[in-house]
PDB file of N, CA and C in Angstrom:
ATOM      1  N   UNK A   1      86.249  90.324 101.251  1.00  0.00           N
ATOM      2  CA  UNK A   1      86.175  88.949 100.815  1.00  0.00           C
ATOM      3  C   UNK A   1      87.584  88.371 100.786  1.00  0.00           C
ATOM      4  N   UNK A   2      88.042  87.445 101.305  1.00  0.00           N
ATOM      5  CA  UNK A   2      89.201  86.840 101.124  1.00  0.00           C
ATOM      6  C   UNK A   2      89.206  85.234 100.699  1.00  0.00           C
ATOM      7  N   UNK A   3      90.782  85.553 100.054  1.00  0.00           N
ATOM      8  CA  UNK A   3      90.521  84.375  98.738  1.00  0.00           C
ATOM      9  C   UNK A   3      90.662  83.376  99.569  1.00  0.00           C
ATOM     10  N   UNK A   4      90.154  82.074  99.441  1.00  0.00           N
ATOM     11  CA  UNK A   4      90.350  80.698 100.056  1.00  0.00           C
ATOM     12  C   UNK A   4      91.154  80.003  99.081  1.00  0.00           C
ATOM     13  N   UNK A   5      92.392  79.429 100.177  1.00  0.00           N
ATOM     14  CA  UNK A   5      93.916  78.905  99.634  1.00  0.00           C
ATOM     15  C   UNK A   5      93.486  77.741  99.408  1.00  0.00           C
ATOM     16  N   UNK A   6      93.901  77.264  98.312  1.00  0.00           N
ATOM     17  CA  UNK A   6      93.861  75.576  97.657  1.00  0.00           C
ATOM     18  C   UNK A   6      95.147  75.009  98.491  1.00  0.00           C
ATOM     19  N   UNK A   7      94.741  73.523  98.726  1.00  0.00           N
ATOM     20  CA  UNK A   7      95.532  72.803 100.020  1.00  0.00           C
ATOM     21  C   UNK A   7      97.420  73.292  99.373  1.00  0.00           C
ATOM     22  N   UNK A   8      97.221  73.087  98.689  1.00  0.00           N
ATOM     23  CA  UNK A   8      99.034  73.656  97.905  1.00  0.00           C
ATOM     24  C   UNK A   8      99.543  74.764  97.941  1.00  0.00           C
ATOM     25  N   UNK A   9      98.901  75.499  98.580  1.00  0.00           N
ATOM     26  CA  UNK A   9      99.066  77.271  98.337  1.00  0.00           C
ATOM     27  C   UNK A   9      99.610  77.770 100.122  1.00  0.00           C
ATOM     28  N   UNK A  10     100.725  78.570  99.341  1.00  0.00           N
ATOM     29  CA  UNK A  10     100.881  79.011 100.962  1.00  0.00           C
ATOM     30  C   UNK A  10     100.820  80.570 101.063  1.00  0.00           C
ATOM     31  N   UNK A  11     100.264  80.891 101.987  1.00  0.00           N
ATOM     32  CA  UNK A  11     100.078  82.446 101.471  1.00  0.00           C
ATOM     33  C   UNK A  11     101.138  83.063 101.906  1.00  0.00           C
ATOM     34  N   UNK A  12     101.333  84.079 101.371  1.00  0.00           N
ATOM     35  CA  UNK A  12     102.891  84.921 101.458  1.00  0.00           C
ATOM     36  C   UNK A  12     102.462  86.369 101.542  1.00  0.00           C
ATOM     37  N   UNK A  13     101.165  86.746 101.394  1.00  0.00           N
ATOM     38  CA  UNK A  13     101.026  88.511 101.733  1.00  0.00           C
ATOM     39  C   UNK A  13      99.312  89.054 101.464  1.00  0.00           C
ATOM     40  N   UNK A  14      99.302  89.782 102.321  1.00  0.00           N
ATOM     41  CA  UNK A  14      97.701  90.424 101.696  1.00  0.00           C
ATOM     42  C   UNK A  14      97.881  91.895 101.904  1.00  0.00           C
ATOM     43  N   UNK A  15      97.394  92.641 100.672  1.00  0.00           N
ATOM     44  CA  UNK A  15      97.251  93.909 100.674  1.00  0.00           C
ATOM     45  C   UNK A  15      96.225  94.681 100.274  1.00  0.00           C
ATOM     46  N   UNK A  16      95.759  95.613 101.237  1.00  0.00           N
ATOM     47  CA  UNK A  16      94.392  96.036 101.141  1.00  0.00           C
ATOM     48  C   UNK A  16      94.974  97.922 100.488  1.00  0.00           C
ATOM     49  N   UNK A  17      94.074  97.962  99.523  1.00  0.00           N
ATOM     50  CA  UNK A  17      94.290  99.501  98.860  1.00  0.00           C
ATOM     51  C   UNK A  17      92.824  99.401  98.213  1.00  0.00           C
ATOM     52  N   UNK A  18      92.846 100.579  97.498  1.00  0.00           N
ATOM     53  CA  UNK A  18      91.990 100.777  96.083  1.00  0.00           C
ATOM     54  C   UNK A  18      92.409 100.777  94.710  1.00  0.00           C
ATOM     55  N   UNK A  19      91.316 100.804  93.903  1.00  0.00           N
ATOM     56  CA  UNK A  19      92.019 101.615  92.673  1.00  0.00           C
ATOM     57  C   UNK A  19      90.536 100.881  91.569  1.00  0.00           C
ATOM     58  N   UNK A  20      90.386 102.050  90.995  1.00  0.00           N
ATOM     59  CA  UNK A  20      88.907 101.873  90.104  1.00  0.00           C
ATOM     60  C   UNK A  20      87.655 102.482  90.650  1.00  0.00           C
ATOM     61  N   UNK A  21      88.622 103.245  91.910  1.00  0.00           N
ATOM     62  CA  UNK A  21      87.116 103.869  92.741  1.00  0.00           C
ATOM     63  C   UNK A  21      86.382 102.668  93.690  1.00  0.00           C
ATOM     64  N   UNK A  22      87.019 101.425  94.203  1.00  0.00           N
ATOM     65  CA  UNK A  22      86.479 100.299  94.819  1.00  0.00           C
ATOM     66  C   UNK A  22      87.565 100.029  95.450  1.00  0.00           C
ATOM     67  N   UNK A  23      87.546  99.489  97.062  1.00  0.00           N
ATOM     68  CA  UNK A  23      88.306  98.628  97.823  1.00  0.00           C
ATOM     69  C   UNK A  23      88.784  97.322  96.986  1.00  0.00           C
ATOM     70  N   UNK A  24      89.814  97.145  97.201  1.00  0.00           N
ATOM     71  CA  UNK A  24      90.405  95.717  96.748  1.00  0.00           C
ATOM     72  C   UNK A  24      90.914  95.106  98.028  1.00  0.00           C
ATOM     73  N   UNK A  25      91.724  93.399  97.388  1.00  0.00           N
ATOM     74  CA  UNK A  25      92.464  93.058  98.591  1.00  0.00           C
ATOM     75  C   UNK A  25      93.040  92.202  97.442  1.00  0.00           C
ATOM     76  N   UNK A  26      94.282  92.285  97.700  1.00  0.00           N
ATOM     77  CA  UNK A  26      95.422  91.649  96.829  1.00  0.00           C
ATOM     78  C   UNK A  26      96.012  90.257  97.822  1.00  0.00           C
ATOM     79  N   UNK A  27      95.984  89.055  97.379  1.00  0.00           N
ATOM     80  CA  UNK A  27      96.628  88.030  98.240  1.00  0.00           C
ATOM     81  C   UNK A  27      97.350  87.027  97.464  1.00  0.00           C
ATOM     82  N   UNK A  28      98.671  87.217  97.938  1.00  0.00           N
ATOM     83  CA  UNK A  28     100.054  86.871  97.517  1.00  0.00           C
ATOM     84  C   UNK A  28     100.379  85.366  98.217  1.00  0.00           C
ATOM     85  N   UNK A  29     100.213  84.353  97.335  1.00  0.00           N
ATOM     86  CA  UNK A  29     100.659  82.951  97.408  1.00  0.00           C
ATOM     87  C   UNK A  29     101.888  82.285  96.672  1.00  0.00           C
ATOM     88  N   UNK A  30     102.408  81.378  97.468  1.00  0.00           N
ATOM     89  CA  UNK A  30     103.141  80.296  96.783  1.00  0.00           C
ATOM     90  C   UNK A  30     102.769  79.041  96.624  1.00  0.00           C
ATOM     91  N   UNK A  31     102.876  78.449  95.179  1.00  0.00           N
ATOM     92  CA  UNK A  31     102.101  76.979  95.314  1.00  0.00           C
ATOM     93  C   UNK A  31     103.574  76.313  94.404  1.00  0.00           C
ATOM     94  N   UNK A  32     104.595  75.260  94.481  1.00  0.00           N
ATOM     95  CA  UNK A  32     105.318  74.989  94.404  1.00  0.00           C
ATOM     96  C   UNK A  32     104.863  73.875  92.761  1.00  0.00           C
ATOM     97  N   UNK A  33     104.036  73.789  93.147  1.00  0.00           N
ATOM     98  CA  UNK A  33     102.715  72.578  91.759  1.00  0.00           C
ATOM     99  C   UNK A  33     102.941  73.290  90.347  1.00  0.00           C
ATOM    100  N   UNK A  34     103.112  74.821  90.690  1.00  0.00           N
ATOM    101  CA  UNK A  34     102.705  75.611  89.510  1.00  0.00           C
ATOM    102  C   UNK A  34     103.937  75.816  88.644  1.00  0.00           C
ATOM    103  N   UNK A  35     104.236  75.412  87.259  1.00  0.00           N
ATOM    104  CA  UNK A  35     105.185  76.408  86.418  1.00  0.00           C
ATOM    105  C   UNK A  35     106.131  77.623  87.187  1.00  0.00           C
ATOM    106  N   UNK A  36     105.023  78.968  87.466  1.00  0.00           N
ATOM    107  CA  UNK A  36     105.648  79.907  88.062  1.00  0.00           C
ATOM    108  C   UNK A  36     104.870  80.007  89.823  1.00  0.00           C
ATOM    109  N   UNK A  37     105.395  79.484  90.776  1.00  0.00           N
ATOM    110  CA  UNK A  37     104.744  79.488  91.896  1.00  0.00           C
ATOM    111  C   UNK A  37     104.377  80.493  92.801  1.00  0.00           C
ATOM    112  N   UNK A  38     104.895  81.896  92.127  1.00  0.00           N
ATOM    113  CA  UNK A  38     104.381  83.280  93.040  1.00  0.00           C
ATOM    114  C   UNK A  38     103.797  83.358  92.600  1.00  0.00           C
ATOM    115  N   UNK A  39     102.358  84.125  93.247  1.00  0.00           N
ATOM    116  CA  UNK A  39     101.190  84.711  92.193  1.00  0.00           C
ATOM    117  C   UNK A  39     100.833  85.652  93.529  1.00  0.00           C
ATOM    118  N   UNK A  40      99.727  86.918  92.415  1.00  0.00           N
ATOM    119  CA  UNK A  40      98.926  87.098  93.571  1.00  0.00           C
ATOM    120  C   UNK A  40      97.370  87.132  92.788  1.00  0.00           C
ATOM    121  N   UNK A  41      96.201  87.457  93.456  1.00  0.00           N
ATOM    122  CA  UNK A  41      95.275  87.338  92.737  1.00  0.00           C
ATOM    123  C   UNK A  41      94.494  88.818  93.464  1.00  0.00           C
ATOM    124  N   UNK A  42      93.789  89.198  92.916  1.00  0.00           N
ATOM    125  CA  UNK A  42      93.008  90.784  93.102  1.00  0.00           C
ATOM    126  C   UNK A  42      91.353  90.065  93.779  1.00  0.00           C
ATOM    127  N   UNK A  43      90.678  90.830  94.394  1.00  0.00           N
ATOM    128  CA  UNK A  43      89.393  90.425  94.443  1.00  0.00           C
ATOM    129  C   UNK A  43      88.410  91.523  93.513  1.00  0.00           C
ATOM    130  N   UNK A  44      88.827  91.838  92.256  1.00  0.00           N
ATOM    131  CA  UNK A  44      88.871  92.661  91.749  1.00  0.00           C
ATOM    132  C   UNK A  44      88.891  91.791  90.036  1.00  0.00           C
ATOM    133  N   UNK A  45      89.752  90.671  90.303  1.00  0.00           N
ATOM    134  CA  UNK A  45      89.873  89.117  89.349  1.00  0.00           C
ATOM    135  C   UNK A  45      90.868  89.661  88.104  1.00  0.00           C
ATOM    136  N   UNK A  46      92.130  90.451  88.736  1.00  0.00           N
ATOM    137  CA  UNK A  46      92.868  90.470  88.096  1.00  0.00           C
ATOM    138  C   UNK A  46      94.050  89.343  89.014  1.00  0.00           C
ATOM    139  N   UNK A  47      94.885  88.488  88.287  1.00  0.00           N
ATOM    140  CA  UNK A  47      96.523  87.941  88.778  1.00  0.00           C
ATOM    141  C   UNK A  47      97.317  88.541  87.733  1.00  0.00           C
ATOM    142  N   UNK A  48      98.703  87.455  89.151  1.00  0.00           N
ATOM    143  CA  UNK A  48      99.698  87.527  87.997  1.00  0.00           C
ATOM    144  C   UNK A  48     100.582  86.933  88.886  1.00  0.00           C
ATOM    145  N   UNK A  49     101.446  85.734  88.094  1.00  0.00           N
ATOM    146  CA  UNK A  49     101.973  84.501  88.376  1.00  0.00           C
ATOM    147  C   UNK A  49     103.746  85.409  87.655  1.00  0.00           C
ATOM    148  N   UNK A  50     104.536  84.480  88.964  1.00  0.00           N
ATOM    149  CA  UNK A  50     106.078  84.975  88.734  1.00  0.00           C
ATOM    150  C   UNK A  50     107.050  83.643  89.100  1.00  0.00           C
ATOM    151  N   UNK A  51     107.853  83.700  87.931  1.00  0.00           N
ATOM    152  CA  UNK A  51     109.098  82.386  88.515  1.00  0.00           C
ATOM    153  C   UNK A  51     109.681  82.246  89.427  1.00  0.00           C
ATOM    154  N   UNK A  52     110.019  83.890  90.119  1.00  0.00           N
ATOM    155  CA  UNK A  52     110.767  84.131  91.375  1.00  0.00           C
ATOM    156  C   UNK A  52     109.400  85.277  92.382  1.00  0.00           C
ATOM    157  N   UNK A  53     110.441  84.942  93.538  1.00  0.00           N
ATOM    158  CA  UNK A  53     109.460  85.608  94.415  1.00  0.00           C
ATOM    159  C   UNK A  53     109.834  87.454  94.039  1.00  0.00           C
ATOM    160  N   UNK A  54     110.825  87.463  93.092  1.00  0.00           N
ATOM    161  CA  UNK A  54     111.234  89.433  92.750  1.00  0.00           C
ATOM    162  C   UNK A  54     109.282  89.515  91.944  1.00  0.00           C
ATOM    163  N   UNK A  55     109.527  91.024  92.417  1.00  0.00           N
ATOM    164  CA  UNK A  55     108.356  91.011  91.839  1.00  0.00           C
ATOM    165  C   UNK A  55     107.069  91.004  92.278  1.00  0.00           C
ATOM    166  N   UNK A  56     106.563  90.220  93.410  1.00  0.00           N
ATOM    167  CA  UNK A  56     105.513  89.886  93.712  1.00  0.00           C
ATOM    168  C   UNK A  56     104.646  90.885  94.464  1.00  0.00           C
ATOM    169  N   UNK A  57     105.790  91.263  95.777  1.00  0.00           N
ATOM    170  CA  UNK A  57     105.114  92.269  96.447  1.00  0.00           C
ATOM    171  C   UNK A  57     105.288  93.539  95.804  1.00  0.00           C
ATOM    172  N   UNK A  58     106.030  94.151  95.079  1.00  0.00           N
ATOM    173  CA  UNK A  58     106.234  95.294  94.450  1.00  0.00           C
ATOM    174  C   UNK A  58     105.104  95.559  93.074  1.00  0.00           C
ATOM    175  N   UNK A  59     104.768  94.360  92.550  1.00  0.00           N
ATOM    176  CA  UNK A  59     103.328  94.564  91.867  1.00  0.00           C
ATOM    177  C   UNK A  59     102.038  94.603  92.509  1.00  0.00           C
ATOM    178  N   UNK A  60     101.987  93.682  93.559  1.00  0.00           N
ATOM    179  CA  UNK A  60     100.521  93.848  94.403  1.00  0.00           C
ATOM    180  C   UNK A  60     100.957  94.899  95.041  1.00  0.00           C
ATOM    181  N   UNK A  61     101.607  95.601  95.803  1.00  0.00           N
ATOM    182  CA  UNK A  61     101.412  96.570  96.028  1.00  0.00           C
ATOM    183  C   UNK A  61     100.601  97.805  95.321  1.00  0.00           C
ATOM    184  N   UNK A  62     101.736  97.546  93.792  1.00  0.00           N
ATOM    185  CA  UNK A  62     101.239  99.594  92.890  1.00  0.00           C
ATOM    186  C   UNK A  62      99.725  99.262  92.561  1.00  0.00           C
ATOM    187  N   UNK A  63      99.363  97.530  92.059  1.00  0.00           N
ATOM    188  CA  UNK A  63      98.073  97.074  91.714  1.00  0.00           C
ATOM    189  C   UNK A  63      96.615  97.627  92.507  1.00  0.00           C
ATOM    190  N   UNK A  64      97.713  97.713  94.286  1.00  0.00           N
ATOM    191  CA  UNK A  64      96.381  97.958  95.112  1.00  0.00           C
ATOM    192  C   UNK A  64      96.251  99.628  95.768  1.00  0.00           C
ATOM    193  N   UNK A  65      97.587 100.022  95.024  1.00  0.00           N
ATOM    194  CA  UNK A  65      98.263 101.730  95.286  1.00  0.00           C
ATOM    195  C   UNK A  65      98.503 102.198  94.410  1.00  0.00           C
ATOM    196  N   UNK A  66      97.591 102.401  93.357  1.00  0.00           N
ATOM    197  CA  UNK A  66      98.523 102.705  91.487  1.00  0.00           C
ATOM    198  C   UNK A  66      98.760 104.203  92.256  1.00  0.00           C
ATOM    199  N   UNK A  67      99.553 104.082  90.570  1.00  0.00           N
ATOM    200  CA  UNK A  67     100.716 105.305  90.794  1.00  0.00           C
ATOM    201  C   UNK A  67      99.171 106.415  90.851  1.00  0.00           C
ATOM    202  N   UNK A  68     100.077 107.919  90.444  1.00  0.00           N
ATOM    203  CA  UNK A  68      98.911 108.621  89.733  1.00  0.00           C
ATOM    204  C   UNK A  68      98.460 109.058  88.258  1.00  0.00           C
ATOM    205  N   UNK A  69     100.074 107.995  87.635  1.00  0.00           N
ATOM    206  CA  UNK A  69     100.245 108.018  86.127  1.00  0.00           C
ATOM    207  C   UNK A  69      98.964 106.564  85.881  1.00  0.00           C
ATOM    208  N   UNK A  70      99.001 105.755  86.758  1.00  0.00           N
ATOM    209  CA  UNK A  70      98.524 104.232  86.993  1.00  0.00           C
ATOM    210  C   UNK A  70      96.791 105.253  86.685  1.00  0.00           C
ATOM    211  N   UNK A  71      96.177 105.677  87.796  1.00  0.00           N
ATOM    212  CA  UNK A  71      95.409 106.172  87.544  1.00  0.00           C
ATOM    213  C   UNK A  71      94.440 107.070  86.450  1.00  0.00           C
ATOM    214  N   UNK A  72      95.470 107.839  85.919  1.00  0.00           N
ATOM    215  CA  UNK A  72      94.907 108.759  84.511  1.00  0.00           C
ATOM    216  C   UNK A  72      94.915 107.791  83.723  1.00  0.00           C
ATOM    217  N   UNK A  73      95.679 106.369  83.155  1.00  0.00           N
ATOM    218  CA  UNK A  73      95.693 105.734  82.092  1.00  0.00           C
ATOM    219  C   UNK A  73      94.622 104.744  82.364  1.00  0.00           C
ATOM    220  N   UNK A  74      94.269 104.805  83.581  1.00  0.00           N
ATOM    221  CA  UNK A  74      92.613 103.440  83.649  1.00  0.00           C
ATOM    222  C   UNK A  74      91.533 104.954  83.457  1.00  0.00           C
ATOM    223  N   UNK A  75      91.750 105.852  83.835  1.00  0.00           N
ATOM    224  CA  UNK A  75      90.602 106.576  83.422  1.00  0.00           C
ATOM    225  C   UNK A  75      90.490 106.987  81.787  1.00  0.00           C
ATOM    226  N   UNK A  76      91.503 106.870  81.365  1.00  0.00           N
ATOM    227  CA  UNK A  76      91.520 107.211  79.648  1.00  0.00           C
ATOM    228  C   UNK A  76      91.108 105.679  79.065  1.00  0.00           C
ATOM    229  N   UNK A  77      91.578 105.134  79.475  1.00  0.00           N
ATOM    230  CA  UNK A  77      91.283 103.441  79.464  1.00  0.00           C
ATOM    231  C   UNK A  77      89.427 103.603  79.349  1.00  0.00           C
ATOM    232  N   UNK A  78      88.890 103.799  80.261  1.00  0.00           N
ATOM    233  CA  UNK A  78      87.775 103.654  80.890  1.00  0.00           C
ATOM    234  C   UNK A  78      86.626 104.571  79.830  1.00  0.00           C
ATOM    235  N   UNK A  79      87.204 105.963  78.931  1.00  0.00           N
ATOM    236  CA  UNK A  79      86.869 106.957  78.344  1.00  0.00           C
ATOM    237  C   UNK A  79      86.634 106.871  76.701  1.00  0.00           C
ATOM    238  N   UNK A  80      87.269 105.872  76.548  1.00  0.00           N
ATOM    239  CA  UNK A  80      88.037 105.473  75.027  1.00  0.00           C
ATOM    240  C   UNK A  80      86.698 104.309  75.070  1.00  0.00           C
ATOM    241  N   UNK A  81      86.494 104.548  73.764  1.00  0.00           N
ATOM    242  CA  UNK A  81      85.336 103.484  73.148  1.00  0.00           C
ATOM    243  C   UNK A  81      85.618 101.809  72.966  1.00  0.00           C
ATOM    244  N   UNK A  82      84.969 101.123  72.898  1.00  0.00           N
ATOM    245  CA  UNK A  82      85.266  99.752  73.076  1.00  0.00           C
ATOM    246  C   UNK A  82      84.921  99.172  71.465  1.00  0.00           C
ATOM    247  N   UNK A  83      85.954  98.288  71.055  1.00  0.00           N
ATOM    248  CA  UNK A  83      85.521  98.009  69.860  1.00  0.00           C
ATOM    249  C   UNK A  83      84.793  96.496  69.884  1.00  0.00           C
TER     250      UNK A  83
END
């Protein structure tokens, strides 16, 4: 599924990985409109918006490649009771 860019948005990266046991696709925009104009968004419906472009690809990346520390802490995450 890929995200459809609002007329302001320019896309700057897409990255395809996993993580949660499901395919994702991470897609990395700039919209100049916004406060912080890097973002990327998960198809997965996690973001995350940055002032500068540092940052952007080095989080969508681990987001769509977690570590294997990234991994044990969503499975303890996942194990642990919900209040």
């Amino acid at each position: 599924m890929k995200k459809k860019l609002q007329p302001n948005e320019l896309w700057t990266g897409t990255y395809h990985g996993r993580h949660d046991g499901r395919s994702v696709t991470v897609t990395a925009t700039r919209d100049d409109t916004r406060p912080e104009p890097y973002a990327w968004t998960c198809t997965c419906g996690a973001s995350q918006t940055f002032p500068a472009e540092d940052g952007v690809d080095r989080t969508a990346w681990r987001h769509t490649h977690p570590t294997l520390w990234d991994q044990v802490r969503q499975r303890i995450t996942r194990l642990l009771p919900t209040r």
